[in-house]
Protein backbone atom coordinates (compact mmCIF):
# COMPACT_ATOMS: atom_id res chain seq x y z
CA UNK A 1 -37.68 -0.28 -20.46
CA UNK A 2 -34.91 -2.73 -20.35
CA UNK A 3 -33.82 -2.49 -16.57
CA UNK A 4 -34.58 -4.58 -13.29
CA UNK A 5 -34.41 -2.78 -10.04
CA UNK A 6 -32.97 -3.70 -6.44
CA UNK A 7 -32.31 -1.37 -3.75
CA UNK A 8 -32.14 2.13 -5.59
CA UNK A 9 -29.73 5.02 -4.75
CA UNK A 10 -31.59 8.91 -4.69
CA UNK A 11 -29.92 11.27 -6.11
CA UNK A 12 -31.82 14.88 -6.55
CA UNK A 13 -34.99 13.68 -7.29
CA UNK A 14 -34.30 10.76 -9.05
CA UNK A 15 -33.57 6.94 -7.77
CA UNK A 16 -30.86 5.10 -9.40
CA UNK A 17 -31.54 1.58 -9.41
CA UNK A 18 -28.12 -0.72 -7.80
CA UNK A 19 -28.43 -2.93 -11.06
CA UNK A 20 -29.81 -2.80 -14.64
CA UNK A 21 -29.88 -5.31 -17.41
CA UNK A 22 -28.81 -4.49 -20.48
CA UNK A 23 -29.02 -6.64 -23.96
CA UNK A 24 -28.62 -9.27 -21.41
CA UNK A 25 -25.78 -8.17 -19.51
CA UNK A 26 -25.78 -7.37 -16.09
CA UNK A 27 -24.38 -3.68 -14.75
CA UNK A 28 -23.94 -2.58 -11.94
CA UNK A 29 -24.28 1.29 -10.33
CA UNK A 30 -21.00 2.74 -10.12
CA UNK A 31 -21.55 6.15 -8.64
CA UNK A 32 -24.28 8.39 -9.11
CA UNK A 33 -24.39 12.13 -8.71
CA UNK A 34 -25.91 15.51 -9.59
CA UNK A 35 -25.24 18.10 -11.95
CA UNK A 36 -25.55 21.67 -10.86
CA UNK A 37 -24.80 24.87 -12.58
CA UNK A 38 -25.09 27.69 -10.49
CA UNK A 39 -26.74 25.92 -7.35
CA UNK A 40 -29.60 25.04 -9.96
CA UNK A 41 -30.15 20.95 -10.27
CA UNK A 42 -29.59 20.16 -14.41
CA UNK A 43 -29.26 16.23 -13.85
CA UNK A 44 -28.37 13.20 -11.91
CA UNK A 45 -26.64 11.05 -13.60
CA UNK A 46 -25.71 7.21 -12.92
CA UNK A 47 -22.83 5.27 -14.52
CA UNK A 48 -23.26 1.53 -14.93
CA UNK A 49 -20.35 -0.82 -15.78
CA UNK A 50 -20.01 -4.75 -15.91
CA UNK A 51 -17.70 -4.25 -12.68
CA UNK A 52 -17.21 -1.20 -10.03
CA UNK A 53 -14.04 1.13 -10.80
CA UNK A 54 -12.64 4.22 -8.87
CA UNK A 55 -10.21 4.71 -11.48
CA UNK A 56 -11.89 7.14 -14.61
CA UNK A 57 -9.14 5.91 -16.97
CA UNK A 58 -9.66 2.37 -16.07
CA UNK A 59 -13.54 3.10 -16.28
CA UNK A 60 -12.88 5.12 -20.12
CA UNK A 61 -10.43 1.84 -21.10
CA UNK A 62 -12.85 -0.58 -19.96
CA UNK A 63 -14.02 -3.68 -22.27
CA UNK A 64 -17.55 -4.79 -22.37
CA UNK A 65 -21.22 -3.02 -22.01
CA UNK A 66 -21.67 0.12 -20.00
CA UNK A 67 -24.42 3.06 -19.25
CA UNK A 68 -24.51 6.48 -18.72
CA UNK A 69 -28.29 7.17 -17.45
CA UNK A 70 -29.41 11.21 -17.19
CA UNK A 71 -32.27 12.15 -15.99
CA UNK A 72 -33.60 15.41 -16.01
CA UNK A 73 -34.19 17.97 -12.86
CA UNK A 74 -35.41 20.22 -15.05
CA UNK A 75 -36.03 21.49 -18.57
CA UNK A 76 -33.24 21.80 -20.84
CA UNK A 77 -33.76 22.93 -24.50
CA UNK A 78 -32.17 20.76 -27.53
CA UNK A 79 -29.47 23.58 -28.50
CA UNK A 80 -28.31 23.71 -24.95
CA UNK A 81 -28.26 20.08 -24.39
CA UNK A 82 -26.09 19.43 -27.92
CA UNK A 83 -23.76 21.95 -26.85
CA UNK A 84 -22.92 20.70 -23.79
CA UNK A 85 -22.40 17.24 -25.76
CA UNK A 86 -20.07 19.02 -27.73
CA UNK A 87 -18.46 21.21 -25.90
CA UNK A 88 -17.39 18.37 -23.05
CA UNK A 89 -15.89 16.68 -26.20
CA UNK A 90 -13.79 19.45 -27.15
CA UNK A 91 -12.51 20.62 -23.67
CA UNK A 92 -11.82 16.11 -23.25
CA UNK A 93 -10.45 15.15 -26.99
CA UNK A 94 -7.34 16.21 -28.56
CA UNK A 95 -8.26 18.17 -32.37
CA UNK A 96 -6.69 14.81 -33.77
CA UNK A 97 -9.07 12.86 -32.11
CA UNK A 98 -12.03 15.15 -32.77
CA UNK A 99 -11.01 14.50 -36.61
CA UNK A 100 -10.96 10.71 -36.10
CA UNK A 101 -14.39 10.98 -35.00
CA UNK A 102 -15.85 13.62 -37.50
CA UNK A 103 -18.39 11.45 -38.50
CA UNK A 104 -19.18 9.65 -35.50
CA UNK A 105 -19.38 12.91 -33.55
CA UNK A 106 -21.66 14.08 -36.46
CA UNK A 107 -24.02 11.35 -36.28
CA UNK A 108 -24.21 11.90 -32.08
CA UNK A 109 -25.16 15.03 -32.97
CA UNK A 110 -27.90 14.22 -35.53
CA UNK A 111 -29.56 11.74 -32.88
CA UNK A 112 -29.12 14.12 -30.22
CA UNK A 113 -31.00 16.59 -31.97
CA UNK A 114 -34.16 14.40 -32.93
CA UNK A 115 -34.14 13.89 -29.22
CA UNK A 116 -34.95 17.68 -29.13
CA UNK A 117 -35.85 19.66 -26.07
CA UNK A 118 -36.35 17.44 -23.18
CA UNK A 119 -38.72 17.31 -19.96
CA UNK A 120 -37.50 17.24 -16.36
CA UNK A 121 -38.13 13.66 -15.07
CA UNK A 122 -36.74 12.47 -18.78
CA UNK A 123 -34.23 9.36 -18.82
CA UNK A 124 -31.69 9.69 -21.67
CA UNK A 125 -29.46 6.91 -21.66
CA UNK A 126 -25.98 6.75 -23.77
CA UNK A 127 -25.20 2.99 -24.05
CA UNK A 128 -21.68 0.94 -25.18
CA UNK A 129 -22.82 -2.45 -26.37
CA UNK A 130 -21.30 -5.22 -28.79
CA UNK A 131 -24.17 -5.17 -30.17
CA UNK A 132 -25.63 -2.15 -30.68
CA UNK A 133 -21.95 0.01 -30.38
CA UNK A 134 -23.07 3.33 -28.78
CA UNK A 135 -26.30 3.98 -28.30
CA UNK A 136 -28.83 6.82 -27.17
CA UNK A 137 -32.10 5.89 -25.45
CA UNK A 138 -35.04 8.07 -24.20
CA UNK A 139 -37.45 7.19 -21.98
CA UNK A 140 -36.75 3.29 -22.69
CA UNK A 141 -37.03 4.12 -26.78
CA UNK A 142 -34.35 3.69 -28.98
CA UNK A 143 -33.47 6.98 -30.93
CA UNK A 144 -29.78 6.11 -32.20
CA UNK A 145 -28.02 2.41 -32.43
CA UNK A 146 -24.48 1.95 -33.87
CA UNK A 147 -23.67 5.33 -33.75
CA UNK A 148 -19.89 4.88 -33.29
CA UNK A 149 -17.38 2.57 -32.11
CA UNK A 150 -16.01 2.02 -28.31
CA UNK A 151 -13.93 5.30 -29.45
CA UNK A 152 -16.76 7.42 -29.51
CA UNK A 153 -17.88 6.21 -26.46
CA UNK A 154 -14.77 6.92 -25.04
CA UNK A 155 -15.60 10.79 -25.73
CA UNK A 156 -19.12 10.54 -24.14
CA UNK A 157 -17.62 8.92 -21.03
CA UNK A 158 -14.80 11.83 -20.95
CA UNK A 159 -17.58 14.52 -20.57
CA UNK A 160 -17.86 13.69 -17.10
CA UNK A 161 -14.73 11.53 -16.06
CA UNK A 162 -11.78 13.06 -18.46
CA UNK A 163 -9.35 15.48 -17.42
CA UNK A 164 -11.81 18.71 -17.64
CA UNK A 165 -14.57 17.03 -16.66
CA UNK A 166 -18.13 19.01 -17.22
CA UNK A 167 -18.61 18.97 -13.32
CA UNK A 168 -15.80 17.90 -11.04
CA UNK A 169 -17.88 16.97 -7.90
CA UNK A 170 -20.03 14.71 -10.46
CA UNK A 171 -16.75 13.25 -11.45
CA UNK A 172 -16.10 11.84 -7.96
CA UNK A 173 -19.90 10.71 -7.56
CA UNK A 174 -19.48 8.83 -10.78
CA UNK A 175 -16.39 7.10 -9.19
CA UNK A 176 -17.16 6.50 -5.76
């Protein structure tokens, strides 16, 4: 698993670690926080940047690598887990948008159904590289490189820190 650990922040019963590496490229924990759905733990998540921002637009806008690191509290089935995806895309992207992406948003899709049903205790990553452009990792394995651009992205990151954000009080984790 590409990652180095330091001190490490819990969150439900995960740890996030304060840094990870990253094709090289050093990130840092921005927030980290837990998604809940009826008082029921469905993830904590972790947002890594190159540098700490309180600001989601600044964080969406942002140049350079970043990470988005789920991991699982419980089970969650593949259909339910794609449309979430999508549906955090719709309620964050204009229809214009959502057009400009077609195929991007398709491809997501694709990859985020061979992930299928996953575990509690799972790690799915979504990565924004130079290199590998967005990215989905489980586990430490590569299931999807160059997905889409930095706009795509851009729509991932807005599921939790765009205007309707899938969880509001994960929102403000992610930013603290």
């Amino acid at each position: 698993m590409a990652g180095s650990a330091m001190a490490a922040v819990q969150v439900g019963s995960s740890q996030f670690a304060e840094k990870l590496t990253k094709e090289g490229a050093e990130l840092v924990l921005n927030g980290a926080g837990l998604r809940e759905i009826f008082f029921v733990d469905v993830y904590s998540a972790g947002l890594y940047l190159s540098q700490k921002s309180n600001d989601a637009n600044t964080v969406i806008t942002m140049k350079g690598p970043k990470s988005v690191r789920l991991v699982l509290e419980r089970d969650v089935d593949a259909a339910d887990f794609v449309d979430a995806l999508k549906d955090g895309i719709a309620d964050n992207t204009t229809e214009i948008e959502r057009e400009e992406l077609k195929t991007e948003l398709q491809s997501l899709i694709a990859v985020m159904n061979l992930i299928g049903d996953v575990k509690k205790g799972d790690q799915v990553d979504f990565d924004f590289s130079d290199k590998h452009a967005t990215s989905v990792s489980v586990n430490g394995k590569l299931i999807g490189e160059k997905i889409g651009g930095l706009k795509l992205y851009q729509a991932v990151l807005k599921i939790w820190l765009g205007a309707k954000p899938i969880d509001t009080k994960l929102k403000a984790d992610l930013l603290k």
